[in-house]
Protein backbone atom coordinates (compact mmCIF):
# COMPACT_ATOMS: atom_id res chain seq x y z
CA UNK A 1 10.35 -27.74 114.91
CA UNK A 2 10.74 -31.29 113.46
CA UNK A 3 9.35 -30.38 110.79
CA UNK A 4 11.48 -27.79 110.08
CA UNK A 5 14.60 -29.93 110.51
CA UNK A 6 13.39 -32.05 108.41
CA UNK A 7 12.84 -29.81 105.52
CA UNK A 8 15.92 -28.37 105.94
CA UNK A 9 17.44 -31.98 105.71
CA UNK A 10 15.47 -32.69 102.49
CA UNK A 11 17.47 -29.09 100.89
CA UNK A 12 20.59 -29.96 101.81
CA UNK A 13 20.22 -33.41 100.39
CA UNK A 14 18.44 -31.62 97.09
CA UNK A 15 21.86 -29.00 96.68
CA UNK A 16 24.11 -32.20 97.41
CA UNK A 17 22.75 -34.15 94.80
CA UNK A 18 23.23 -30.99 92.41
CA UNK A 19 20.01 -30.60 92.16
CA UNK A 20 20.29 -26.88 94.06
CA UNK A 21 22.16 -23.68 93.21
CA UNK A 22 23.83 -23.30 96.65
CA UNK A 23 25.87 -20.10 97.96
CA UNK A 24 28.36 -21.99 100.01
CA UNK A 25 29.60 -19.68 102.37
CA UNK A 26 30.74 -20.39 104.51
CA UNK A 27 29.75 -24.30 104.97
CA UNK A 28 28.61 -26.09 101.89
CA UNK A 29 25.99 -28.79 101.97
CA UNK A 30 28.88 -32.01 102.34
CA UNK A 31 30.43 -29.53 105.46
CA UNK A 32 30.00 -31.15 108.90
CA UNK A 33 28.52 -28.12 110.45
CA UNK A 34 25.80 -28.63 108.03
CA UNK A 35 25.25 -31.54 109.31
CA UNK A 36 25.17 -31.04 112.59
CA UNK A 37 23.10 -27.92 112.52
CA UNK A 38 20.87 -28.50 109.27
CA UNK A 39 18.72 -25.29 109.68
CA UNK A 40 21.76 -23.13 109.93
CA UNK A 41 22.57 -24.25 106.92
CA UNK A 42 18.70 -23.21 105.43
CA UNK A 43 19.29 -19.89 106.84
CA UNK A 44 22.51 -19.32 105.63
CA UNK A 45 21.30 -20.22 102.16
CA UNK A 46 18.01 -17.89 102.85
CA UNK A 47 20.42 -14.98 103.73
CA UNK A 48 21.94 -15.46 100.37
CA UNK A 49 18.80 -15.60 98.53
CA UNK A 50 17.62 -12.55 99.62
């Protein structure tokens, strides 16, 4: 699970840094919830994906 969180940390920091075509919706990588819950945010921007 660590692991995990920490991947997740190492996208959001990727689509901050522009690197990453983000969806956004609804909490963008600079949102607090993303920062609070960091693999939300990964399966947020999975659900977009596919």
């Amino acid at each position: 699970m660590e692991a995990a969180t920490e991947a997740a940390r190492r996208l959001i920091a990727y689509d901050r840094d522009g690197e990453g075509d983000y969806h956004g919706t609804p909490y963008w990588p600079d949102h607090p919830a993303t920062t609070a819950n960091p693999r939300g945010y990964v399966r947020q921007e999975y659900a977009a994906f596919v």
